[in-house]
N, C-alpha and C. Protein backbone atom coordinates (compact mmCIF):
# COMPACT_ATOMS: atom_id res chain seq x y z
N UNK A 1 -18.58 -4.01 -43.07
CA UNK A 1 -18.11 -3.34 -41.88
C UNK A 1 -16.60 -3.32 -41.85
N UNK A 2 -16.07 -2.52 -41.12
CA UNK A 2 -14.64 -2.01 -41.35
C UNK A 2 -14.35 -2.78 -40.47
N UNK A 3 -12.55 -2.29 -39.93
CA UNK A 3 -11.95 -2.46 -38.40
C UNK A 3 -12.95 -1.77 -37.66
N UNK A 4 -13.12 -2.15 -36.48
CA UNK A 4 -13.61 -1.44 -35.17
C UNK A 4 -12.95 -1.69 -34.19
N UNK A 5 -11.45 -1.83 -33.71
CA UNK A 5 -10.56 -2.27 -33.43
C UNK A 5 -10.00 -0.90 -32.46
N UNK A 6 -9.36 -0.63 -31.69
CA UNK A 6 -9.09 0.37 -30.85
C UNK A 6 -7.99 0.67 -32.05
N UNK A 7 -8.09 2.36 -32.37
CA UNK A 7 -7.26 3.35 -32.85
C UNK A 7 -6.39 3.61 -32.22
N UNK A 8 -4.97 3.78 -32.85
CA UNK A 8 -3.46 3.92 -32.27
C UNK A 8 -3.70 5.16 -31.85
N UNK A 9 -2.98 6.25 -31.34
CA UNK A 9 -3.88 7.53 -30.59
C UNK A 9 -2.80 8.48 -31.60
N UNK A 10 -3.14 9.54 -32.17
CA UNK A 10 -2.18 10.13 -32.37
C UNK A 10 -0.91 10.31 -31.99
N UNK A 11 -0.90 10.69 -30.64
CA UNK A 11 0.76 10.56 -30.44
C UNK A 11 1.84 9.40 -31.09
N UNK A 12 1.12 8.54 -30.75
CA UNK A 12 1.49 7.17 -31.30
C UNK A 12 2.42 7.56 -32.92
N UNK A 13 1.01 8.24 -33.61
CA UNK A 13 1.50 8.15 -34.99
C UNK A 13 2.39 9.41 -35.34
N UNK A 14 1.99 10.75 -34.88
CA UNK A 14 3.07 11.85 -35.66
C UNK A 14 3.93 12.17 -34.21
N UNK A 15 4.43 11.63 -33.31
CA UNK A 15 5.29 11.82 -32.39
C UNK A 15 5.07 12.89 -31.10
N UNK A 16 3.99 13.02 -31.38
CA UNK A 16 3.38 14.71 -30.46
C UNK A 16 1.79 14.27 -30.06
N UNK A 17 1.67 14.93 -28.83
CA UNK A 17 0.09 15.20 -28.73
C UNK A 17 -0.02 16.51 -28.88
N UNK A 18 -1.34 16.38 -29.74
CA UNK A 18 -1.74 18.00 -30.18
C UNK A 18 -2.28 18.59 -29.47
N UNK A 19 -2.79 17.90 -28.37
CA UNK A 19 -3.77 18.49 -27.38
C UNK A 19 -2.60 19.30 -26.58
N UNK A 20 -1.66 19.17 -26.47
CA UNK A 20 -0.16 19.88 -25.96
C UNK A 20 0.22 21.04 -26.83
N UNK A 21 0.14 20.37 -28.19
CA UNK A 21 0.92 21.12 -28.93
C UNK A 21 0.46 21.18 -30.25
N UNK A 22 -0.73 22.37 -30.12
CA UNK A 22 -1.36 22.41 -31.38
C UNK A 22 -0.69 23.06 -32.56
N UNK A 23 -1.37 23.20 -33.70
CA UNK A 23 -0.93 23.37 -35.39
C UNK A 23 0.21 24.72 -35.20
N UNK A 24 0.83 24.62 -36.18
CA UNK A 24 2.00 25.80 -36.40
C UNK A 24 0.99 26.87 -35.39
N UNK A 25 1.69 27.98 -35.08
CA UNK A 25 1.58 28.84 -34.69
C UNK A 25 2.14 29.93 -35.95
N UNK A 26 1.47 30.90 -36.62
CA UNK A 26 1.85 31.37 -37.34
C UNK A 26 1.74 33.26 -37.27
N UNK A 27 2.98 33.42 -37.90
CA UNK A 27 2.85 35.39 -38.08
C UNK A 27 2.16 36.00 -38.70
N UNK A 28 2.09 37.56 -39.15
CA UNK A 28 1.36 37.59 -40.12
C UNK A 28 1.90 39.31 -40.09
N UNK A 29 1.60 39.51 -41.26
CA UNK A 29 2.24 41.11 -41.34
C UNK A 29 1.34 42.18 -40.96
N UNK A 30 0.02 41.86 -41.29
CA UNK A 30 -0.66 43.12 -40.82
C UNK A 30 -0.89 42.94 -38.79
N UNK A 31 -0.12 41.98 -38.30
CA UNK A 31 0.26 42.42 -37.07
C UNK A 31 1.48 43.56 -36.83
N UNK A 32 2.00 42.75 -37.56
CA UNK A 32 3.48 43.44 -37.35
C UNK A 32 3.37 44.78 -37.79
N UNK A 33 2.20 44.81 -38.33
CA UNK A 33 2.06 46.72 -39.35
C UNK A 33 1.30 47.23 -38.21
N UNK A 34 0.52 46.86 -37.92
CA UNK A 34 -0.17 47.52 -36.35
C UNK A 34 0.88 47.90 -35.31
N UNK A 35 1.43 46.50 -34.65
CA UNK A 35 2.25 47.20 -33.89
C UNK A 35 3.40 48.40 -34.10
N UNK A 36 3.62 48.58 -35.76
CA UNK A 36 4.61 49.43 -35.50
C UNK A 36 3.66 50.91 -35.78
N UNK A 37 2.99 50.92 -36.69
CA UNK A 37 2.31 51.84 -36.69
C UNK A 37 1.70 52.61 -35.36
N UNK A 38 1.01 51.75 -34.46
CA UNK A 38 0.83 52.06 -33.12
C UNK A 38 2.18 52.96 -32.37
N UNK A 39 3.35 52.40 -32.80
CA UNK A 39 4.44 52.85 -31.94
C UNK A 39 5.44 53.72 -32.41
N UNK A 40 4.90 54.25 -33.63
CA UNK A 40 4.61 55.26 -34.84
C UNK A 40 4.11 56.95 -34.21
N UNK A 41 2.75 56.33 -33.66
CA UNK A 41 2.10 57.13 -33.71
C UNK A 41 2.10 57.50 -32.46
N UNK A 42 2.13 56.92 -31.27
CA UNK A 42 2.62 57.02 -29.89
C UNK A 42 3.82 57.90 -30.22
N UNK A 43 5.10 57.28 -30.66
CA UNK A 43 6.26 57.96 -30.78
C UNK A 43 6.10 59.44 -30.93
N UNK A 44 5.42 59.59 -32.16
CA UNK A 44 5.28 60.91 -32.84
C UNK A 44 4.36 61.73 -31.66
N UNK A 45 3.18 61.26 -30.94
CA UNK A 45 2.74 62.06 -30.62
C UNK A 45 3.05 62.14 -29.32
N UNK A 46 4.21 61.66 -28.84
CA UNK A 46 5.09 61.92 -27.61
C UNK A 46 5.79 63.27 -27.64
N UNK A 47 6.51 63.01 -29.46
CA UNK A 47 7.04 64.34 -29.98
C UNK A 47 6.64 65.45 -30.31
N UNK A 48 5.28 65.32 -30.63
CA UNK A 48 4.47 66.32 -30.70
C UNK A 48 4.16 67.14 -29.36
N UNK A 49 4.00 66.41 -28.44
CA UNK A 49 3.37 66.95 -26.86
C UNK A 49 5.13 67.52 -26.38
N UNK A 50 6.28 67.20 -26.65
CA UNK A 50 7.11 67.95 -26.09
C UNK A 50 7.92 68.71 -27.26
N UNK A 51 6.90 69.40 -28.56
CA UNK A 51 7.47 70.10 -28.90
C UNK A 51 6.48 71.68 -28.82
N UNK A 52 5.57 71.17 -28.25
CA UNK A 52 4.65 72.38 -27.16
C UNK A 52 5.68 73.54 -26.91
N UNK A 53 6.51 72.67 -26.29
CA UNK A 53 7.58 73.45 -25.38
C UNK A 53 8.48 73.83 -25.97
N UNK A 54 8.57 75.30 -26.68
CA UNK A 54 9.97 75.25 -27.34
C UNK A 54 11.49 75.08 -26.88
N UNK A 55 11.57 74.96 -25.41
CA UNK A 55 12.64 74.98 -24.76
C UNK A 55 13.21 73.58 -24.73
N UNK A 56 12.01 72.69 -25.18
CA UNK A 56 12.16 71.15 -24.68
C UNK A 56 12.36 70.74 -26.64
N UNK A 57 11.58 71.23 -27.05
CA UNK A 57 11.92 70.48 -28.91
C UNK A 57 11.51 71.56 -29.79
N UNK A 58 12.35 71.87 -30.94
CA UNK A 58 12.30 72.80 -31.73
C UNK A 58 11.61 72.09 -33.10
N UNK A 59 11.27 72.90 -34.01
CA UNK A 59 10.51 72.18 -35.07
C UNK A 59 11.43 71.08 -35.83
N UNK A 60 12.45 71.91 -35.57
CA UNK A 60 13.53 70.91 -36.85
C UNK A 60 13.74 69.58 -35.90
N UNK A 61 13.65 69.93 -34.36
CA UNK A 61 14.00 68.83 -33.60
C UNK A 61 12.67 67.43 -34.17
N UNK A 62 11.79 68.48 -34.16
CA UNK A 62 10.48 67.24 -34.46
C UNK A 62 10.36 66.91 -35.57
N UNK A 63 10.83 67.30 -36.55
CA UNK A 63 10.99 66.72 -37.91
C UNK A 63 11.89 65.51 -37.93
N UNK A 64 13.11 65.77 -37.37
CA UNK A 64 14.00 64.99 -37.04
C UNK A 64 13.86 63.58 -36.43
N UNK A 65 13.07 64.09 -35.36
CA UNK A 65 12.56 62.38 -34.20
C UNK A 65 11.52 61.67 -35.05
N UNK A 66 10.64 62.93 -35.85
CA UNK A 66 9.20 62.20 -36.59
C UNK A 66 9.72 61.12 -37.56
N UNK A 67 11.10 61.45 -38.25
CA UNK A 67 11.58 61.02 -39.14
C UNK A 67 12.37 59.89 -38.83
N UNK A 68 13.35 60.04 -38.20
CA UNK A 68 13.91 59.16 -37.77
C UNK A 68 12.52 57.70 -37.04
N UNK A 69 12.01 58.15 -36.32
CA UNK A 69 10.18 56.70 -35.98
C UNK A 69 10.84 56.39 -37.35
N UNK A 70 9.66 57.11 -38.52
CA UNK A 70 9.31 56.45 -39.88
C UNK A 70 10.93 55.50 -40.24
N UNK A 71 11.85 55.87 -40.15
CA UNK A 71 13.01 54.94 -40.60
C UNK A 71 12.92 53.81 -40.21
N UNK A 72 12.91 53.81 -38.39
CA UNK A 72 13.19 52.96 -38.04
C UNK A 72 12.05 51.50 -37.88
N UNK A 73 10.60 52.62 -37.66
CA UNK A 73 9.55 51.51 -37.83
C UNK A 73 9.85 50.41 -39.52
N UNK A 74 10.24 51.49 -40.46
CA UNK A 74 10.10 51.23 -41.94
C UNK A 74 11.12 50.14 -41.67
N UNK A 75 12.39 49.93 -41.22
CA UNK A 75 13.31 49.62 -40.89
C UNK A 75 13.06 47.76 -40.29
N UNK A 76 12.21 48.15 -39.26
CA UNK A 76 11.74 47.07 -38.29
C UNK A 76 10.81 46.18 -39.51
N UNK A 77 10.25 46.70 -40.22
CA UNK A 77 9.40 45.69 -41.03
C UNK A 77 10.13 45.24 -42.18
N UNK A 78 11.24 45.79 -42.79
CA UNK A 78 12.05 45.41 -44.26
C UNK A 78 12.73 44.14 -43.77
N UNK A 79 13.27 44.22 -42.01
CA UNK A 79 13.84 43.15 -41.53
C UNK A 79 13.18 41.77 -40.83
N UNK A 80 12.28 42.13 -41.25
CA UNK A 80 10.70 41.14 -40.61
C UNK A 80 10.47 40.58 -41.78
N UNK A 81 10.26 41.07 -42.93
CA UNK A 81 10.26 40.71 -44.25
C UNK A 81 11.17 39.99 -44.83
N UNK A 82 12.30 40.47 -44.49
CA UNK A 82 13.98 39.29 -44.90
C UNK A 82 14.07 38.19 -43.99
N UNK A 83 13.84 38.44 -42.84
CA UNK A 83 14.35 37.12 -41.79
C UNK A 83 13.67 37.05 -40.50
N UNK A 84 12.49 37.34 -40.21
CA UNK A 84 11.51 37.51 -39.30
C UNK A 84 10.79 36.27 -39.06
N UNK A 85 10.44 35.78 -37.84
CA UNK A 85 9.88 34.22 -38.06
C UNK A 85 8.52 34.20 -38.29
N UNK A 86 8.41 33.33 -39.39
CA UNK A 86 7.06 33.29 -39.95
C UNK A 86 6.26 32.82 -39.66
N UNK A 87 6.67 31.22 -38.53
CA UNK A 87 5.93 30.28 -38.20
C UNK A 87 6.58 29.79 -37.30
N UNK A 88 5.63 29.00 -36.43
CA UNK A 88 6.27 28.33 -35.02
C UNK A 88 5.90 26.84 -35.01
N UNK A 89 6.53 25.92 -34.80
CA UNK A 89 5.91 24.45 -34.69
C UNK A 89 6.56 23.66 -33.38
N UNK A 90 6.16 23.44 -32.93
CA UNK A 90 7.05 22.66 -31.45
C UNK A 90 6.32 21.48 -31.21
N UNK A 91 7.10 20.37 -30.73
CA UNK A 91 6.72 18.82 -30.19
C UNK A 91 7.16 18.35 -29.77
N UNK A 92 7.35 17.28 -29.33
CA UNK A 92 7.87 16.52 -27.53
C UNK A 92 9.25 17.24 -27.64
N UNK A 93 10.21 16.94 -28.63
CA UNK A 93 11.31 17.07 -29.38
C UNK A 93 11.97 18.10 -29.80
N UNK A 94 11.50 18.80 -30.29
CA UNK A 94 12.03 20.04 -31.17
C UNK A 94 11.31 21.09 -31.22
N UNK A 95 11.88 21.89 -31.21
CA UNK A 95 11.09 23.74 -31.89
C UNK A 95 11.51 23.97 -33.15
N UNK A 96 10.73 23.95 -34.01
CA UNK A 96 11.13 24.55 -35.27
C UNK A 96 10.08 26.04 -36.18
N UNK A 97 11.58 26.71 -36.56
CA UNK A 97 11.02 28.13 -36.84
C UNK A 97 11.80 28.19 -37.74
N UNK A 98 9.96 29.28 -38.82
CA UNK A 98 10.47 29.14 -39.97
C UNK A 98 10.92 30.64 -40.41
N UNK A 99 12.12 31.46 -41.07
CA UNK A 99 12.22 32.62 -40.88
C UNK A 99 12.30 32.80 -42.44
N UNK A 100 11.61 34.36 -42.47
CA UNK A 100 11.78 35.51 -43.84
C UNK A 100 11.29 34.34 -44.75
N UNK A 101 11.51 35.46 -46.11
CA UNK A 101 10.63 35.30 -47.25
C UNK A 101 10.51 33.57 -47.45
N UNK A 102 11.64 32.78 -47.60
CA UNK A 102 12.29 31.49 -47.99
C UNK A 102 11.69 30.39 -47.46
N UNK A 103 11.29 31.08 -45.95
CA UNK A 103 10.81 30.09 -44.91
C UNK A 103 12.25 29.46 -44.24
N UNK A 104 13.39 29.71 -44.87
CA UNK A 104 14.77 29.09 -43.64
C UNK A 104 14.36 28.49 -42.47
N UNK A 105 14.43 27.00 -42.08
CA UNK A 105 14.31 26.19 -41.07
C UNK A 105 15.83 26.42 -40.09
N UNK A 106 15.09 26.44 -38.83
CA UNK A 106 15.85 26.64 -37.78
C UNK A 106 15.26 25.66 -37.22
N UNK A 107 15.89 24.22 -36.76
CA UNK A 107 15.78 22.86 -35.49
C UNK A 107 16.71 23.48 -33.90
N UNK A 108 15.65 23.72 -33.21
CA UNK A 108 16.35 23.39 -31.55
C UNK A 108 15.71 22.11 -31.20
N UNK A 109 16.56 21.06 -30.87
CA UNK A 109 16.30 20.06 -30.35
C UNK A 109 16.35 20.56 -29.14
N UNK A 110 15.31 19.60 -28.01
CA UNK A 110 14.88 20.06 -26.76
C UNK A 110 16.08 19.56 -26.10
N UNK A 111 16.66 18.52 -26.23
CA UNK A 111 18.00 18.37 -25.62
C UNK A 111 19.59 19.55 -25.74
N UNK A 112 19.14 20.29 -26.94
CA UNK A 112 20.14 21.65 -26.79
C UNK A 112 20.05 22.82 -26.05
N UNK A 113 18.81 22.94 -25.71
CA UNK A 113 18.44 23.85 -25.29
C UNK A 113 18.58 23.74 -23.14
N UNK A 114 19.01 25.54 -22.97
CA UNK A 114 19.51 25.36 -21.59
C UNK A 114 18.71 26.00 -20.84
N UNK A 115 17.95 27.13 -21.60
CA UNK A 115 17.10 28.05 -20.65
C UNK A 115 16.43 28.36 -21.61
N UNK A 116 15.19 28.48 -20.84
CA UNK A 116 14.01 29.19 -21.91
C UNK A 116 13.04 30.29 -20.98
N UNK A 117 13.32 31.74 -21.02
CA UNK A 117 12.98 32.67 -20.30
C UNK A 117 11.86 33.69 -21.09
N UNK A 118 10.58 33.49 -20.58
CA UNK A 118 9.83 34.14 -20.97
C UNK A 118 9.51 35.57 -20.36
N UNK A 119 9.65 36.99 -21.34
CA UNK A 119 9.87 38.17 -20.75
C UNK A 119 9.03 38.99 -21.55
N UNK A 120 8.51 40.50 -20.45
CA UNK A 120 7.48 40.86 -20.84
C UNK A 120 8.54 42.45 -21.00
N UNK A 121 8.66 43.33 -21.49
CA UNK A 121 8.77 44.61 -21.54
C UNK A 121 8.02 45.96 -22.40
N UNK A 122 7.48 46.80 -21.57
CA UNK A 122 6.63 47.72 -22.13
C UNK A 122 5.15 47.06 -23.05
N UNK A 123 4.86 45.88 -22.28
CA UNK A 123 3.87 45.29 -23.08
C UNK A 123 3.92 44.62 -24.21
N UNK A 124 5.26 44.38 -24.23
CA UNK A 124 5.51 43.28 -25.22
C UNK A 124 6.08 42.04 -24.58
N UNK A 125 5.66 41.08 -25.25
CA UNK A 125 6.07 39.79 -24.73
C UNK A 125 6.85 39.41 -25.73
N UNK A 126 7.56 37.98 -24.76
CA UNK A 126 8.68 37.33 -25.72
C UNK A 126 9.30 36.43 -25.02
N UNK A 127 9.92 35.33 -25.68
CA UNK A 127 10.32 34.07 -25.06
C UNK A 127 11.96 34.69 -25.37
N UNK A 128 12.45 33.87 -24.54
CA UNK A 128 14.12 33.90 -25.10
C UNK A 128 15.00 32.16 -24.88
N UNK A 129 14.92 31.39 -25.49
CA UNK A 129 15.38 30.37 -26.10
C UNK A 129 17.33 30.42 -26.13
N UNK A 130 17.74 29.95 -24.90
CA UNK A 130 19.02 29.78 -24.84
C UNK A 130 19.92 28.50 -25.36
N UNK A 131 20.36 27.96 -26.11
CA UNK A 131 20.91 26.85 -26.36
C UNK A 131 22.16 26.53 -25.50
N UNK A 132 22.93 25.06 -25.76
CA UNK A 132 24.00 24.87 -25.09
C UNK A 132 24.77 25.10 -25.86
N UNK A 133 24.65 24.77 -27.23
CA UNK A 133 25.98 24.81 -28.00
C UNK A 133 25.80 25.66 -29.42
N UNK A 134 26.67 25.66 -30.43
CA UNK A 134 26.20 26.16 -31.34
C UNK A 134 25.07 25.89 -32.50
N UNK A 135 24.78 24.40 -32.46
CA UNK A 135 24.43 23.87 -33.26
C UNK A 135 22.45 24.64 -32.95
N UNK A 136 22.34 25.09 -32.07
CA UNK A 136 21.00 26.18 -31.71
C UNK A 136 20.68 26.68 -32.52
N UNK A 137 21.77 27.51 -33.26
CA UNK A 137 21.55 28.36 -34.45
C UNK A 137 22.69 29.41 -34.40
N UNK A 138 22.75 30.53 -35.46
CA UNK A 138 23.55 31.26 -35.89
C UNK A 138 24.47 31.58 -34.23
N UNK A 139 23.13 32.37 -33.66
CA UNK A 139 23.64 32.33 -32.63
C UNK A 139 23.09 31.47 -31.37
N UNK A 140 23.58 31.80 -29.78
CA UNK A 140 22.91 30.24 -28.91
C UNK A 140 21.92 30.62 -28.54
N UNK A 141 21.54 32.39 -28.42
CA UNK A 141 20.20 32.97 -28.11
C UNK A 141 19.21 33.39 -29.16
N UNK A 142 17.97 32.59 -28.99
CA UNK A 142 16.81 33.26 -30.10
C UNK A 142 16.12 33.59 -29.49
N UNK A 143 15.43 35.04 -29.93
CA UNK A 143 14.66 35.78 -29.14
C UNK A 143 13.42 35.55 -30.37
N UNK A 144 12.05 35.22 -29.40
CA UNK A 144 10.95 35.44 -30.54
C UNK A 144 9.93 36.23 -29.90
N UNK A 145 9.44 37.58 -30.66
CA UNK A 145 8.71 38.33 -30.04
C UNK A 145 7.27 38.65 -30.65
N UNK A 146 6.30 39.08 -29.70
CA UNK A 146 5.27 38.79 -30.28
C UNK A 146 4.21 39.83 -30.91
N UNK A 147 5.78 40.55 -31.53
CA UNK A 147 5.32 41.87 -32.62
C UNK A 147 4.14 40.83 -33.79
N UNK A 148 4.38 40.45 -34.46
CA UNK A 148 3.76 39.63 -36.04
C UNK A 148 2.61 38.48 -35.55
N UNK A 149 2.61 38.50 -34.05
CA UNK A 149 1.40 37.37 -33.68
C UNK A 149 0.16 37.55 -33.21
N UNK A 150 -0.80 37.30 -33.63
CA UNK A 150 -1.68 37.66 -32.68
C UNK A 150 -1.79 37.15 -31.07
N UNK A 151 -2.55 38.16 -30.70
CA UNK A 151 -1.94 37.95 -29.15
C UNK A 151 -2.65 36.55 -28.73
N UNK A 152 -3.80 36.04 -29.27
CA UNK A 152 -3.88 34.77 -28.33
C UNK A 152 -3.12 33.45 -29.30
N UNK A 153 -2.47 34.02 -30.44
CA UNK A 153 -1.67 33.05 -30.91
C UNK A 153 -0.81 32.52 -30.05
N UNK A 154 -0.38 34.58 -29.62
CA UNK A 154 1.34 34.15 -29.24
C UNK A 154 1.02 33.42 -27.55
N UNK A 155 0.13 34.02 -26.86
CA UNK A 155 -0.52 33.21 -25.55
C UNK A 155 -0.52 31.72 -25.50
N UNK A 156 -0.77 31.35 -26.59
CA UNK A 156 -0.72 29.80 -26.69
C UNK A 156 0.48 29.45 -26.87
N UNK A 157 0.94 29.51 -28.20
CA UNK A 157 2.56 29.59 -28.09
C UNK A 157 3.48 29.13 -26.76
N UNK A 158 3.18 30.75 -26.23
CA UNK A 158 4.19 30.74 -24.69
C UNK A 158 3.64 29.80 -23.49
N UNK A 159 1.96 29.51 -23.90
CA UNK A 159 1.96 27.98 -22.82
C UNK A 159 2.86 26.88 -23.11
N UNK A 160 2.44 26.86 -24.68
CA UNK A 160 3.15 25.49 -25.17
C UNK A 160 4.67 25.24 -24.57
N UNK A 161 5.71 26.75 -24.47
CA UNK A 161 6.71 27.08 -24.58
C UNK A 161 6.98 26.60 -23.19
N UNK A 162 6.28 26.97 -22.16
CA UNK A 162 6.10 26.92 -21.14
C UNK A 162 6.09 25.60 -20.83
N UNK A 163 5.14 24.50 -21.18
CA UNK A 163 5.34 23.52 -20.67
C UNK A 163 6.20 22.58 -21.18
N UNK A 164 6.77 22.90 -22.32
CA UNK A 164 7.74 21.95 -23.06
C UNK A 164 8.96 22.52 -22.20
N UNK A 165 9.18 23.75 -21.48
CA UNK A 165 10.17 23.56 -20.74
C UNK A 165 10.91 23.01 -19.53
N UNK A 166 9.28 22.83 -18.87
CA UNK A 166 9.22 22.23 -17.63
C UNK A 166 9.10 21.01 -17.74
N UNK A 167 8.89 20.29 -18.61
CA UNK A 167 8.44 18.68 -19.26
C UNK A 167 7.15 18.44 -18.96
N UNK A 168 6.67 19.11 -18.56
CA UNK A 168 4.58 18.50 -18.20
C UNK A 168 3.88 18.41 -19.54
């Protein structure tokens, strides 16, 4: 027979309860290809419905807007691909995010941090992570949005986010 001895509780041992703050939270590209594609195709067929009207968009005009989407969606993912966050991990302590191909670690210690504002626009969600000083990162604001997550990833996430800001 072994120990049968009361078990140290997790927190105890890796510094976090998971029941708070479960496993990475992670991205993934064929989100990020949906959402832009979706906003692709919305775009375009915004352009399409006001080039009905020749007074309102001319063909070359819609070639133009169609084209310019494809850049910029194409655009939005080459930079998701270089430096886009790949992964999320947070605990009593710290947020750490891992960005682009390399995985580049970014540490906000919870003591740097000054505001943490969670914002919704046009149906997208997103936290915004203010630091005090520089040591936050490149810059004192990180914005993480929840283009590349799935949505009840990123839902969890922004509880977690949520209550690590309030301290509960």
């Amino acid at each position: 027979m072994g120990y049968t001895g009361a078990q140290p509780a997790v927190k105890d041992i890796l510094g976090f309860d998971p029941a708070r703050y479960p496993a990475p939270f992670g991205a993934h590209l064929p989100h990020l290809l949906a959402t832009d594609i979706g906003g692709f195709l919305l775009g375009s067929l915004a352009a399409v419905g006001l080039s009905r009207v020749p007074a309102l968009l001319s063909p070359v005009g819609l070639a133009a807007i169609i084209s310019l989407l494809g850049l910029a969606f194409g655009l939005d993912v080459v930079l998701w691909l270089r430096g886009g966050i790949r992964s999320i991990e947070i605990d009593d302590q710290r947020l750490t995010l891992y960005r682009g191909a390399v995985r580049r670690t970014i540490l906000i210690e919870r003591s740097e941090v000054s505001r943490i504002r969670i914002t919704r626009f046009l149906g997208r969600r997103g936290a915004v992570v203010s630091g005090k000083g520089r040591r936050t990162a490149r810059a004192r604001t990180i914005r993480i949005w929840e283009d590349a997550f799935s949505r009840e990833t990123f839902t969890r996430f922004l509880a977690c986010l949520d209550g690590w800001n309030t301290g509960s």
